[in-house]
Protein backbone atom coordinates (compact mmCIF):
# COMPACT_ATOMS: atom_id res chain seq x y z
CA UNK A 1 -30.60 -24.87 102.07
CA UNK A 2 -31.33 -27.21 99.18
CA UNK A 3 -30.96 -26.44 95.68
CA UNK A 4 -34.59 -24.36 94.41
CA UNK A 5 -36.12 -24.65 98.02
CA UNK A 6 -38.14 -21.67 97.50
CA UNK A 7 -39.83 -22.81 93.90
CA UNK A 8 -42.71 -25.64 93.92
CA UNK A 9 -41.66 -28.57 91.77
CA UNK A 10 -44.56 -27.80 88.89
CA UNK A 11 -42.32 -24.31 88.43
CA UNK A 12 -39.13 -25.86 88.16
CA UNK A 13 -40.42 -28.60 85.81
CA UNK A 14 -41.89 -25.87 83.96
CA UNK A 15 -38.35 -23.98 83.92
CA UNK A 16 -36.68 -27.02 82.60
CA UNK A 17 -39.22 -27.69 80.02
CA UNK A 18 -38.83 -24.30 78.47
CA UNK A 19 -35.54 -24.72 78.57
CA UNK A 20 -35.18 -28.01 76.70
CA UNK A 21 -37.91 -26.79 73.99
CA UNK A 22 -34.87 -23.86 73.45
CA UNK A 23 -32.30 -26.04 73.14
CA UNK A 24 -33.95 -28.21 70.89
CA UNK A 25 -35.78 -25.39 68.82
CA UNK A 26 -31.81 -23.86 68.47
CA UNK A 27 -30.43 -27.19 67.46
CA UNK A 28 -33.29 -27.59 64.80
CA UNK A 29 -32.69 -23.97 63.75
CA UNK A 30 -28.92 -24.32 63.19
CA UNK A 31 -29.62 -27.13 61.16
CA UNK A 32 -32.26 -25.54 58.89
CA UNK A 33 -29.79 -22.91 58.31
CA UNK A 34 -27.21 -24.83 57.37
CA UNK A 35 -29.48 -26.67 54.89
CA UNK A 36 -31.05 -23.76 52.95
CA UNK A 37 -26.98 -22.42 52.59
CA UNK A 38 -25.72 -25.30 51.54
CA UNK A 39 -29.10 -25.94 48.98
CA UNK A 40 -28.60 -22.16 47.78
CA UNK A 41 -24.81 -23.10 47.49
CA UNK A 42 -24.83 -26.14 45.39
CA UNK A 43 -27.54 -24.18 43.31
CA UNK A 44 -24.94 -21.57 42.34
CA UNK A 45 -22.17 -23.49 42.40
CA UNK A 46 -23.95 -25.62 39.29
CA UNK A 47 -25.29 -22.96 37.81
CA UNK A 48 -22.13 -21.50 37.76
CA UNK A 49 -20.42 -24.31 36.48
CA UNK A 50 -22.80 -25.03 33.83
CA UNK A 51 -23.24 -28.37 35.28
CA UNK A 52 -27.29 -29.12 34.07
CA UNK A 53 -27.10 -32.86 34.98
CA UNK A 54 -26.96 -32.11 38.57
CA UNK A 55 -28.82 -29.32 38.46
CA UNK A 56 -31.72 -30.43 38.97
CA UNK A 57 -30.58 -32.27 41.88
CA UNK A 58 -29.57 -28.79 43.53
CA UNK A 59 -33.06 -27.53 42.32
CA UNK A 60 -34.64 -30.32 44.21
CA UNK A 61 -32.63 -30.13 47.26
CA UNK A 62 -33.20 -26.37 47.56
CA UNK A 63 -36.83 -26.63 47.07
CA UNK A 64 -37.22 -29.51 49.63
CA UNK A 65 -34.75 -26.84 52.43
CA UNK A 66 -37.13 -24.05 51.61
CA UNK A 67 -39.77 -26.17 52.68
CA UNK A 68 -38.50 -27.70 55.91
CA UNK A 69 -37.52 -24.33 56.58
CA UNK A 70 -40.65 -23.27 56.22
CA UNK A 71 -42.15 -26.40 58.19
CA UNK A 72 -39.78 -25.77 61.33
CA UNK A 73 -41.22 -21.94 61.63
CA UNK A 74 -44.96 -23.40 61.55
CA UNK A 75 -43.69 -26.10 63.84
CA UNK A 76 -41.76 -23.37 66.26
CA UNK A 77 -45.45 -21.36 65.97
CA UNK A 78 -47.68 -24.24 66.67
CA UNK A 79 -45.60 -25.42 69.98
CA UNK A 80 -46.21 -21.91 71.47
């Protein structure tokens, strides 16, 4: 018997697209997260350190992450 006999080809493209939107909504997530903690990291780290010249570089870097964070959830909401 061949591979998904018993499903019409409109279901199984429909499995595979939902499957591909997960993958690439994970992959997009993983990288969010990693943004915001390394933003909130090097926002610490020079405040820490005292180090005001590139502090506002760390400012501006976590301020742009919060916002693609918050992008990729209204992105994530608007594709379903």
């Amino acid at each position: 018997m061949a591979r998904g006999a018993g499903l019409p080809q409109s279901r199984q493209d429909g499995i595979v697209r939902r499957a591909l939107r997960a993958v690439v909504l994970g992959v997009t997530f993983l990288f969010v997260v990693s943004a915001l903690a390394v933003s909130c990291a090097l926002v610490v780290y020079t405040a820490w350190r005292h180090d005001f010249s590139h502090g506002l570089f760390a400012l501006l870097f976590a301020v742009l992450s919060a916002q693609i964070a918050l992008n990729w959830f209204l992105w994530k909401d608007d594709e379903e």
